[in-house]
C-alpha atoms as a PDB file:
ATOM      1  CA  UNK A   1       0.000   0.000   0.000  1.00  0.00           C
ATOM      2  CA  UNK A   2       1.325   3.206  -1.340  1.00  0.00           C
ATOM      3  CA  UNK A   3       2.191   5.699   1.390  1.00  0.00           C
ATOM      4  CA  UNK A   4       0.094   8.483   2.418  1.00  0.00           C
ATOM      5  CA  UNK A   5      -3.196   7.389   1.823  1.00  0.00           C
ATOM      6  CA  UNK A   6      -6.040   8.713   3.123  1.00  0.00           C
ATOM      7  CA  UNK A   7      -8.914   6.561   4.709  1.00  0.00           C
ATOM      8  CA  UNK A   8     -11.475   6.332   1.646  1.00  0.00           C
ATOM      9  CA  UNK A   9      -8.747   4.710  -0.807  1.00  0.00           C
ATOM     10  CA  UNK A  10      -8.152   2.516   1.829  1.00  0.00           C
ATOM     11  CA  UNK A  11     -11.264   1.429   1.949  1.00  0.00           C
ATOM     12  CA  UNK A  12     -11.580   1.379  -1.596  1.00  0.00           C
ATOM     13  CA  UNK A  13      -8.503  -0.965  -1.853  1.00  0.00           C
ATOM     14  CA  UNK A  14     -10.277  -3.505   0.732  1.00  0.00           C
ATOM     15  CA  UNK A  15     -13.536  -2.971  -1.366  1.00  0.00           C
ATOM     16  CA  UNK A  16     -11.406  -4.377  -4.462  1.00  0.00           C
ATOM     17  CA  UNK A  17      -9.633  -6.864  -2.928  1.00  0.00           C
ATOM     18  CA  UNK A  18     -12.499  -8.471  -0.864  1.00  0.00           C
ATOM     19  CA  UNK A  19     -15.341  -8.014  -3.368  1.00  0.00           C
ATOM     20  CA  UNK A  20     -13.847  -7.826  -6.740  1.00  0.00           C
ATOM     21  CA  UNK A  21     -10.764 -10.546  -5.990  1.00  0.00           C
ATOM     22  CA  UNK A  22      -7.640  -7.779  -7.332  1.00  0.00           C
ATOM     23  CA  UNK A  23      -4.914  -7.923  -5.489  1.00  0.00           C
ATOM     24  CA  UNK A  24      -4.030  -3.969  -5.401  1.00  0.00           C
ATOM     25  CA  UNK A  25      -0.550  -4.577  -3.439  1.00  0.00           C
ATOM     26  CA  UNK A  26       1.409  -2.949  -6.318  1.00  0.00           C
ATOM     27  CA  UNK A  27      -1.365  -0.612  -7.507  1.00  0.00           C
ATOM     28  CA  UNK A  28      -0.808   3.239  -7.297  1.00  0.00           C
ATOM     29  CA  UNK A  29      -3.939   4.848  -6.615  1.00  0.00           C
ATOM     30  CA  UNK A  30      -3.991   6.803  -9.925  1.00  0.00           C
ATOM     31  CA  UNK A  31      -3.014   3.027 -11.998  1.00  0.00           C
ATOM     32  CA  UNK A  32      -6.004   1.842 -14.628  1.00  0.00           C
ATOM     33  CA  UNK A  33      -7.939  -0.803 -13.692  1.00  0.00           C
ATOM     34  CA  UNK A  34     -10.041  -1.484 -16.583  1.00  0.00           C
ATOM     35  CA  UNK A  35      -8.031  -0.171 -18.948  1.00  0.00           C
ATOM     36  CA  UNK A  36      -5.101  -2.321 -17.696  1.00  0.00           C
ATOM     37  CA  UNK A  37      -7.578  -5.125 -17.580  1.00  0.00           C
ATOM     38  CA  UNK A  38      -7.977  -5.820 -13.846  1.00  0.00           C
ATOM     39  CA  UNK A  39     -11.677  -4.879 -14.829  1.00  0.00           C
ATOM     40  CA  UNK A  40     -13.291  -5.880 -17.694  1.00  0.00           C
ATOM     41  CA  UNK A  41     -17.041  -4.233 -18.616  1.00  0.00           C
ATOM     42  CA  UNK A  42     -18.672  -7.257 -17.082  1.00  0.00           C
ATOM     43  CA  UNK A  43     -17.109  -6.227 -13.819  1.00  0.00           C
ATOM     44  CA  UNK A  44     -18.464  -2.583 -13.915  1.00  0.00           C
ATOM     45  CA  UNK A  45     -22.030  -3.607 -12.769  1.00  0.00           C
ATOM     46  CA  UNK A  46     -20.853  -5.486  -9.830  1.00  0.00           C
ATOM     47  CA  UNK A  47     -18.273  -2.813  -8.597  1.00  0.00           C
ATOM     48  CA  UNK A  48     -21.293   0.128  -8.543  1.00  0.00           C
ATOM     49  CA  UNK A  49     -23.221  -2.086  -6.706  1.00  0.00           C
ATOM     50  CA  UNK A  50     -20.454  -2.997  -4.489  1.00  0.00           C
ATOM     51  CA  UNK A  51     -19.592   0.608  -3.519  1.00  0.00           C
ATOM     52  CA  UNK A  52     -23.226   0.822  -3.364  1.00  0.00           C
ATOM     53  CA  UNK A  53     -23.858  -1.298  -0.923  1.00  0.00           C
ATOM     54  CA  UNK A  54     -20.242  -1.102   0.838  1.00  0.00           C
ATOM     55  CA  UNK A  55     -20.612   2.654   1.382  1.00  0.00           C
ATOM     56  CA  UNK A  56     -24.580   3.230   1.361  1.00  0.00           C
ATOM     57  CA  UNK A  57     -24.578   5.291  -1.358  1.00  0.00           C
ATOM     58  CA  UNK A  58     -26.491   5.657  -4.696  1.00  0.00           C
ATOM     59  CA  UNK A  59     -24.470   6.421  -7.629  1.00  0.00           C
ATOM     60  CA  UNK A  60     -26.510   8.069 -10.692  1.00  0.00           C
ATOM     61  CA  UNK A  61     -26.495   6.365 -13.724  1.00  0.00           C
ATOM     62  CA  UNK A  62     -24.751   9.673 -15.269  1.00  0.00           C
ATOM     63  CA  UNK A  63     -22.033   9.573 -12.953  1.00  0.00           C
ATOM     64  CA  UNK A  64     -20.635   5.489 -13.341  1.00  0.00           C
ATOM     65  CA  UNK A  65     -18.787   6.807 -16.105  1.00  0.00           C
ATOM     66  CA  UNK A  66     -15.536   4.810 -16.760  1.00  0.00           C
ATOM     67  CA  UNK A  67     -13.155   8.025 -15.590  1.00  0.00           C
ATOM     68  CA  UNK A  68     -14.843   7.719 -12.648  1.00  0.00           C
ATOM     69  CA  UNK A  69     -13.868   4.027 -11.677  1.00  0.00           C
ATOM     70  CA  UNK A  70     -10.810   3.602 -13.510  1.00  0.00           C
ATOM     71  CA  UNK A  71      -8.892   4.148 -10.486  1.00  0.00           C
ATOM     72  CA  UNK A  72      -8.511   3.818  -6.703  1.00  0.00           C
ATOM     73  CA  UNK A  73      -8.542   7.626  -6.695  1.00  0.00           C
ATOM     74  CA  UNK A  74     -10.963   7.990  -8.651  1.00  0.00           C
ATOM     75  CA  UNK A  75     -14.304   5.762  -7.141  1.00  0.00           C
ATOM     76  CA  UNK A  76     -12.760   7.135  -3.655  1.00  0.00           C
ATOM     77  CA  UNK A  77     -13.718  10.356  -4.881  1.00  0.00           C
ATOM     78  CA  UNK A  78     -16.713   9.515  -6.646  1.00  0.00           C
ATOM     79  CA  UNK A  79     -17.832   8.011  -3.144  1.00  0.00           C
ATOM     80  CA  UNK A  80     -17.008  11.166  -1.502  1.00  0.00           C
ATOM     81  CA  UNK A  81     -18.752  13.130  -3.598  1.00  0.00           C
ATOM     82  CA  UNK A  82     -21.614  10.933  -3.584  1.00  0.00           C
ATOM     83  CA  UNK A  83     -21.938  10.718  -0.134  1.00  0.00           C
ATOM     84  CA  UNK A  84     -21.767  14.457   0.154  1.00  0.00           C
ATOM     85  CA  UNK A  85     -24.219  15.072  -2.258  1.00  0.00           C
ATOM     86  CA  UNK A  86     -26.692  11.663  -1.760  1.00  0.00           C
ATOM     87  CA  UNK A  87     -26.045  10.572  -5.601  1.00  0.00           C
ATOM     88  CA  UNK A  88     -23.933  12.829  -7.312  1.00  0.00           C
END
């Protein structure tokens, strides 16, 4: 785990490793993860629902855009956001 990181990509990491099955020990939070195939478009589905369920949230169809959940960074601040604005 890279250092530095802040509580919500931690999270996200254990969300990935325990729900999703990627081992993210030598993933930088800014690294790909469908576009460096960890992910494939099958997995999208299951990862919203997932973070869904993982962090109570509800993420609108208009936001589970691919730059969104390409990265650890990215869905932990898609989840903030979301849970600061009950959908985004």
């Amino acid at each position: 785990m890279p250092t530095g990181e802040n509580s919500r990509t931690v999270e996200v990491r254990d969300l990935l490793q325990r729900s999703m099955r990627i081992d993210t020990e030598g993933i930088g939070d800014g690294d790909p993860l469908f576009s460096a195939g960890l992910l494939d478009s099958f997995a999208m589905l299951e990862l919203i629902t997932q973070i869904e369920s993982t962090f109570s949230i509800r993420i609108n169809p208009e936001n589970a855009l691919m730059e969104n959940l390409d990265s650890i960074s990215g869905i932990a601040n898609l989840v903030d956001e979301c849970s600061r604005t009950d959908g985004a």
